[in-house]
Protein backbone atom coordinates (compact mmCIF):
# COMPACT_ATOMS: atom_id res chain seq x y z
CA UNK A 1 0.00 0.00 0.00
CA UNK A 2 1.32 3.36 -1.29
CA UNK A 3 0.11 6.66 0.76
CA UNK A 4 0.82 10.11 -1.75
CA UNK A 5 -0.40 13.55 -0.62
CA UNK A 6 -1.31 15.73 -3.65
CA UNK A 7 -1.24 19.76 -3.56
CA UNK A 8 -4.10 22.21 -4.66
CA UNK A 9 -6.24 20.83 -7.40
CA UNK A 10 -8.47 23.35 -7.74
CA UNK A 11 -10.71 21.79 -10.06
CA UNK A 12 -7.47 20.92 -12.58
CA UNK A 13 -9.35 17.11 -13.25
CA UNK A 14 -7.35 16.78 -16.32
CA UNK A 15 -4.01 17.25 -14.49
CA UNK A 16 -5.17 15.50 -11.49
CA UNK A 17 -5.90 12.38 -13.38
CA UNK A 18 -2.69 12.72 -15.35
CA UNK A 19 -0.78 12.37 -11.57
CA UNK A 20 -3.15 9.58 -10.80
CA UNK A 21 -1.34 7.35 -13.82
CA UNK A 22 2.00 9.06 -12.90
CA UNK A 23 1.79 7.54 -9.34
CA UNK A 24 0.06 4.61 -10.95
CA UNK A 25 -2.83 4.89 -8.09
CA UNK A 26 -5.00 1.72 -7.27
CA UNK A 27 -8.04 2.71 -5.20
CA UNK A 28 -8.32 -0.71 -3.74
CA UNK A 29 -5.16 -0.82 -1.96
CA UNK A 30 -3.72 3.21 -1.69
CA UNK A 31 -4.03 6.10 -0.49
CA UNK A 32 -4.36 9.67 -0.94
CA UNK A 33 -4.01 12.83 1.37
CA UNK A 34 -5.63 15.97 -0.56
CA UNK A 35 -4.29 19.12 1.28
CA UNK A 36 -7.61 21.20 0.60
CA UNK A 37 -8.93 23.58 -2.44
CA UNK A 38 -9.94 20.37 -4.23
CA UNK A 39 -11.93 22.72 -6.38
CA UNK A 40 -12.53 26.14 -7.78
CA UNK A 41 -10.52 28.30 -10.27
CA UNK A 42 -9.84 25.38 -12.82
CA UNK A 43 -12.67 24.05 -15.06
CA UNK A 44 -13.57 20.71 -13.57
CA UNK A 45 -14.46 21.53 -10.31
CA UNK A 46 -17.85 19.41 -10.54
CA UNK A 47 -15.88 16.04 -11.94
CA UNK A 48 -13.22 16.28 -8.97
CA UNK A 49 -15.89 16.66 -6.38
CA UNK A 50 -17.48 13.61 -7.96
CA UNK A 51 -14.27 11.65 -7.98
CA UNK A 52 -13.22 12.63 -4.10
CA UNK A 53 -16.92 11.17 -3.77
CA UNK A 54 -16.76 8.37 -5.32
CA UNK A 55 -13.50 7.33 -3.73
CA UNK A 56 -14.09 8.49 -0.51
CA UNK A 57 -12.84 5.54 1.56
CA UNK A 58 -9.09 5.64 -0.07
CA UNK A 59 -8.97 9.59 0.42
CA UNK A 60 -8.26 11.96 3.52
CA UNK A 61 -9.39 15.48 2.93
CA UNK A 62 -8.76 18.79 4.65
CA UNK A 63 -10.83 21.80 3.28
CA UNK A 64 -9.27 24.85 1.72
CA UNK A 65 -10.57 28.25 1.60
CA UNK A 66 -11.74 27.76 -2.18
CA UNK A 67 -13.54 24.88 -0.68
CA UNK A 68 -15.52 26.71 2.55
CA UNK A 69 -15.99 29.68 -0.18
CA UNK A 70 -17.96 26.99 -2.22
CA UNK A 71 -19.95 26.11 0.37
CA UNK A 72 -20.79 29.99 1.43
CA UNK A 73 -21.95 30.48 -2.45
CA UNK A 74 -24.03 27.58 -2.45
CA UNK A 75 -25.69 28.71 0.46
CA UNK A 76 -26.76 31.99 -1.53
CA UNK A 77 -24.47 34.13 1.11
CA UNK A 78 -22.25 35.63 -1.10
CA UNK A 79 -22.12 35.93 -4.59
CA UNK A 80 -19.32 33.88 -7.13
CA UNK A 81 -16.86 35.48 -7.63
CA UNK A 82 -15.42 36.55 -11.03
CA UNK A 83 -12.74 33.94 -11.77
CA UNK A 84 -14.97 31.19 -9.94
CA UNK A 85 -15.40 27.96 -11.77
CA UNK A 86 -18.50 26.99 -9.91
CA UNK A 87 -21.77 26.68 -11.73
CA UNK A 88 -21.27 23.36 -13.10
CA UNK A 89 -21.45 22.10 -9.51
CA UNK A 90 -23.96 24.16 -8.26
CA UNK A 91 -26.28 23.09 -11.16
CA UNK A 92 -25.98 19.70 -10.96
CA UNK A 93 -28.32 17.25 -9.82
CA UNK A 94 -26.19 15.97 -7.30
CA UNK A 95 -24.79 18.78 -5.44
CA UNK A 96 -26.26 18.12 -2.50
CA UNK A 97 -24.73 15.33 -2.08
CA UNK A 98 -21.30 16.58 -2.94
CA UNK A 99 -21.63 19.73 -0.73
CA UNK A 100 -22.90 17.51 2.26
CA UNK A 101 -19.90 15.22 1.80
CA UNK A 102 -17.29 18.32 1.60
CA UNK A 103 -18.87 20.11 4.57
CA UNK A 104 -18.29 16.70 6.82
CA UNK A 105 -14.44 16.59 5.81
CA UNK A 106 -11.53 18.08 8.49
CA UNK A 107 -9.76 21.39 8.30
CA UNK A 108 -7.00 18.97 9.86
CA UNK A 109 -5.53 15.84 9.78
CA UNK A 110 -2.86 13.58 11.51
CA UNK A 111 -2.22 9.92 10.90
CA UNK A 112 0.89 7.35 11.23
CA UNK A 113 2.10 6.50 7.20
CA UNK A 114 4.95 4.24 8.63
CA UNK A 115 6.02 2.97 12.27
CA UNK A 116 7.54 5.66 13.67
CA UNK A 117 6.44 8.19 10.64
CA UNK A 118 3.34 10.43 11.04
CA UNK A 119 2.27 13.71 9.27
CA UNK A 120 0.10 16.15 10.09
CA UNK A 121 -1.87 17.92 7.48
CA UNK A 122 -3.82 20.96 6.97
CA UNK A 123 -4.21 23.49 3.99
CA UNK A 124 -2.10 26.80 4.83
CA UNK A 125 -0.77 27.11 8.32
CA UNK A 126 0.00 26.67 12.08
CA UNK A 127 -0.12 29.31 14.75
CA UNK A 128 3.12 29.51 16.72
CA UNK A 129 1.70 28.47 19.99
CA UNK A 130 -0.72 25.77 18.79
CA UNK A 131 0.37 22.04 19.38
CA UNK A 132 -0.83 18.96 17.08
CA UNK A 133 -3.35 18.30 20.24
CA UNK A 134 -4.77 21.54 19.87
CA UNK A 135 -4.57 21.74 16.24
CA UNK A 136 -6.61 18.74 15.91
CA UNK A 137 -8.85 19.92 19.05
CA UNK A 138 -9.41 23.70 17.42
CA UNK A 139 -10.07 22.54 13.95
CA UNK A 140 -12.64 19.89 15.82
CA UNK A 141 -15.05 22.85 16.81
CA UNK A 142 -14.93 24.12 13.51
CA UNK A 143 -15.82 21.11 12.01
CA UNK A 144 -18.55 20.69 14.38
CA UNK A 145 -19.87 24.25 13.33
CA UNK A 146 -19.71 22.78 9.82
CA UNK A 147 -21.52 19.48 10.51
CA UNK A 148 -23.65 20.46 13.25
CA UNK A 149 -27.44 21.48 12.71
CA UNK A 150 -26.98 25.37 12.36
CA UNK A 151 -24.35 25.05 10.05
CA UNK A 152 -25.53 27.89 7.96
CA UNK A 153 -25.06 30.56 10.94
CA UNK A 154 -21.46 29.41 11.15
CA UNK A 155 -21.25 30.10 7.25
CA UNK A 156 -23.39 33.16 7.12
CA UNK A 157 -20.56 34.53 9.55
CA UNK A 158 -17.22 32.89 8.39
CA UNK A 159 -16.09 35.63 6.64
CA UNK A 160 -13.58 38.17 8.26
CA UNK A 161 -9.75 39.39 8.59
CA UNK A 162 -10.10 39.70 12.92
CA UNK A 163 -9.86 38.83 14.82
CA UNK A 164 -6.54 38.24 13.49
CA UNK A 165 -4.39 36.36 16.41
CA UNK A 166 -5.28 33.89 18.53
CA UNK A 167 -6.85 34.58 22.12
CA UNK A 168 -7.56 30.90 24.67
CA UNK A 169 -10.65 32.95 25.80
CA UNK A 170 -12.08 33.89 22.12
CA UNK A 171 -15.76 31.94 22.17
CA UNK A 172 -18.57 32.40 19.33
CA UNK A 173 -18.26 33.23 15.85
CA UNK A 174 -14.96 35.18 16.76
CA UNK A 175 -12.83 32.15 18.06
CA UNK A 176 -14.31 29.95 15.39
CA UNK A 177 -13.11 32.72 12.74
CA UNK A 178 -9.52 32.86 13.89
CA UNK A 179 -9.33 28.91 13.68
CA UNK A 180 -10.56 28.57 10.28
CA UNK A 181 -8.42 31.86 9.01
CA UNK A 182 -4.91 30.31 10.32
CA UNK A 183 -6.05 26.45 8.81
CA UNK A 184 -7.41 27.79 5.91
CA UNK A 185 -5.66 30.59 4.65
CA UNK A 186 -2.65 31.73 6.74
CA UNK A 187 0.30 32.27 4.49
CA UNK A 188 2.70 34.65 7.09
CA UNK A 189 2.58 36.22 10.77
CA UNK A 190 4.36 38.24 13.57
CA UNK A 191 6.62 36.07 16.07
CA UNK A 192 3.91 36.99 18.44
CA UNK A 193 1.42 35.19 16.10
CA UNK A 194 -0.76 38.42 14.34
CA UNK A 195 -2.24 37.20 10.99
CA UNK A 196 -1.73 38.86 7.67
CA UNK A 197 -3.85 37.86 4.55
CA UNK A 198 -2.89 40.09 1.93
CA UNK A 199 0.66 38.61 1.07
CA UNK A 200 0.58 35.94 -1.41
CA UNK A 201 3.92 36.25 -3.16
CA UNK A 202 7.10 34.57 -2.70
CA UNK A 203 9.77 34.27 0.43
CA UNK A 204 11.75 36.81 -0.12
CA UNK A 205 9.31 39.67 -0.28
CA UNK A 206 7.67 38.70 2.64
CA UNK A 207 7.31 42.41 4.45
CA UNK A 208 8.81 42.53 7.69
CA UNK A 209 7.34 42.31 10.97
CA UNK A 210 5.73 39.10 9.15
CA UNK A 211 7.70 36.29 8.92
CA UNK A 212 6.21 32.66 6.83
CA UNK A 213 4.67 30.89 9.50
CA UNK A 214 6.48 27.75 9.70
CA UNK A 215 9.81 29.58 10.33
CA UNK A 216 9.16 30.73 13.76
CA UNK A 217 11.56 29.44 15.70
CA UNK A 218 9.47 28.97 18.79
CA UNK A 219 6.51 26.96 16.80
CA UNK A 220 5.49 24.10 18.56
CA UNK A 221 5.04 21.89 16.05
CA UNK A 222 8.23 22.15 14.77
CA UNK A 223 9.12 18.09 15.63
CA UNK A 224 6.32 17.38 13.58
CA UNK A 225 6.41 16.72 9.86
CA UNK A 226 3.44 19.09 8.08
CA UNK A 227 2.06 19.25 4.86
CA UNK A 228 0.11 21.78 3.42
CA UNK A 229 -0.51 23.51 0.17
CA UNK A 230 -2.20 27.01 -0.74
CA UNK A 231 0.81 28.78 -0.97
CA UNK A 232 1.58 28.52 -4.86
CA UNK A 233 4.85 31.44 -5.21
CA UNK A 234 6.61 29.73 -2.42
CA UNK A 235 6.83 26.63 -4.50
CA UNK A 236 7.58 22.90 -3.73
CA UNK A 237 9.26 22.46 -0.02
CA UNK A 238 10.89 19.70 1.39
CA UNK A 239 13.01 20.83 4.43
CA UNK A 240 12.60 21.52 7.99
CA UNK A 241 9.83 19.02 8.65
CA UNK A 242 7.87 20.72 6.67
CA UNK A 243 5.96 20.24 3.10
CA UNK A 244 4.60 22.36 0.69
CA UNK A 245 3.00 20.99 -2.41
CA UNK A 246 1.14 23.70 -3.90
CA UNK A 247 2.66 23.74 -6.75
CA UNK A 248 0.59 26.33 -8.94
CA UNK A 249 -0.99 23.81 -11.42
CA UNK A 250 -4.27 26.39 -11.58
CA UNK A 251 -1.28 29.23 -12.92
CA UNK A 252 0.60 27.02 -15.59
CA UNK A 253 2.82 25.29 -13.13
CA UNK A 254 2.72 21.36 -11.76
CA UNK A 255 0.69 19.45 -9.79
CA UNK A 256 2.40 17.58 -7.33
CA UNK A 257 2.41 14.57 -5.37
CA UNK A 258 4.81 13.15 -2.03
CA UNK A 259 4.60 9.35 -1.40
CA UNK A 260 4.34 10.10 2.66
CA UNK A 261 6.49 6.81 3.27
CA UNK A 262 9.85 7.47 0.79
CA UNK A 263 8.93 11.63 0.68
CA UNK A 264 9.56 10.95 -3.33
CA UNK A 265 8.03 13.57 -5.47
CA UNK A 266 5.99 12.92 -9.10
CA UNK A 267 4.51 16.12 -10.78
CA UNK A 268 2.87 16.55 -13.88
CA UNK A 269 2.76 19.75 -15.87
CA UNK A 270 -0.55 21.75 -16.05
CA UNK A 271 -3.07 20.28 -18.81
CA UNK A 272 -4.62 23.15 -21.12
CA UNK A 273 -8.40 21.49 -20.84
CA UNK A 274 -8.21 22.98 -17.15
CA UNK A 275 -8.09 26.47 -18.58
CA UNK A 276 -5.74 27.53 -16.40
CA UNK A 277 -4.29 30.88 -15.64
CA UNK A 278 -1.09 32.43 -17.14
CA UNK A 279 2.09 31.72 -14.34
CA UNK A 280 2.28 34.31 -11.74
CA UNK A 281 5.79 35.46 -12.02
């Protein structure tokens, strides 16, 4: 049994099944680890959803922020955006399947691939003071926000820079906010752990105070391997326990994939039926 985790998708089904042969995946006996925006952006959003369905039992998911903003549009609270990819899913007979199924996935995920060997996953980031336990434990009220009964109030209010560091005595919408922003779309922050959202371009032009979050020294999950993805500028990483696979496949770039038990990497380039975006230099 092979385990691979694959960076943002983003709806690239053309390039995604591409990596699929590449890795030569077998359903009945592997395993993949999707690091979140499965869709959105590329032009087969509706066909990965449906594949992630259908092979539900071989995947482990965490959602992306291309994947919560999917489920706010569905649930009429905001409108698409302009470069959303979308209405295929939204029209189809059955999304409510599909959005059921991606509201009940994780914003995080840790598992052993080997004795000895365990990851932890999520889609952009780690606050410096966080460990895996309360990782796992934050992103758990989240997700029971998500699941729960009044899921839509929890959606209705998702949206929202601050507050923008973490507080142990945030409760409500506020507390659930910060949890989902530093999962979901945290990219850099101060040492003492203030979020900033705008930045989105590559390691060296990260504006001081803000530093990427995984190189704070004092992180506690620094002895743990992570792997996430939404970062496309900073590129394929492979160092300091830590694993970036967002390799820009929705710009013209790769789409990646790490076999969690060697750490080899397979990519594929970008296919053109996925009508992707010029590369972001």
């Amino acid at each position: 049994m092979a385990i691979y985790a694959i960076g943002d998708i983003q709806g690239c089904y053309h390039a995604f099944q591409t990596l699929l042969a590449r890795i030569q995946f077998d359903a009945k006996k592997d395993h993949l680890w999707l690091v979140g925006d499965l869709i959105n952006r590329g032009s087969g959003s509706l066909e990965v959803l449906r594949w992630c369905y259908a092979h539900q039992s071989s995947i482990h998911v965490v959602l992306g922020n291309h994947d919560l903003h999917a489920l706010v549009v569905a649930a009429g609270f905001v409108k698409a955006h302009k470069g959303d990819t979308l209405d295929s899913l939204l029209a189809a007979p059955d999304r409510e399947a599909l959005l059921t199924w991606l509201r009940h996935q994780p914003l995080a995920y840790q598992a052993e691939v080997a004795p000895g060997l365990s990851y932890l996953m999520v889609h952009a980031g780690l606050l410096p003071d966080w460990t895996a336990e309360q990782v796992l434990d934050y992103a758990a009220e989240v997700e029971a926000a998500l699941q729960g009964p009044d899921y839509l109030h929890f959606l209705a209010h998702m949206y929202g820079n601050l507050p923008n560091r973490w507080q142990a005595d945030l409760t409500g919408i506020d507390r659930l906010r910060v949890i989902t922003n530093a999962l979901t779309r945290l990219r850099v922050c101060t040492a003492e752990g203030e979020m900033e959202f705008q930045f989105k371009g590559e390691l060296a032009d990260v504006p001081p105070p803000y530093l990427p979050w995984f190189a704070l020294k004092h992180r506690a999950t620094q002895a743990i391997p992570v792997i996430f993805g939404h970062w496309s500028a900073l590129g394929l990483q492979q160092q300091g326990g830590v694993y970036a696979l967002d390799t820009g496949c929705l710009w013209g770039g790769q789409l990646t994939a790490m076999n969690l038990q060697t750490k080899a990497i397979s990519q594929v380039p970008s296919d053109p039926r996925d009508n992707h975006r010029p590369l972001k230099l």
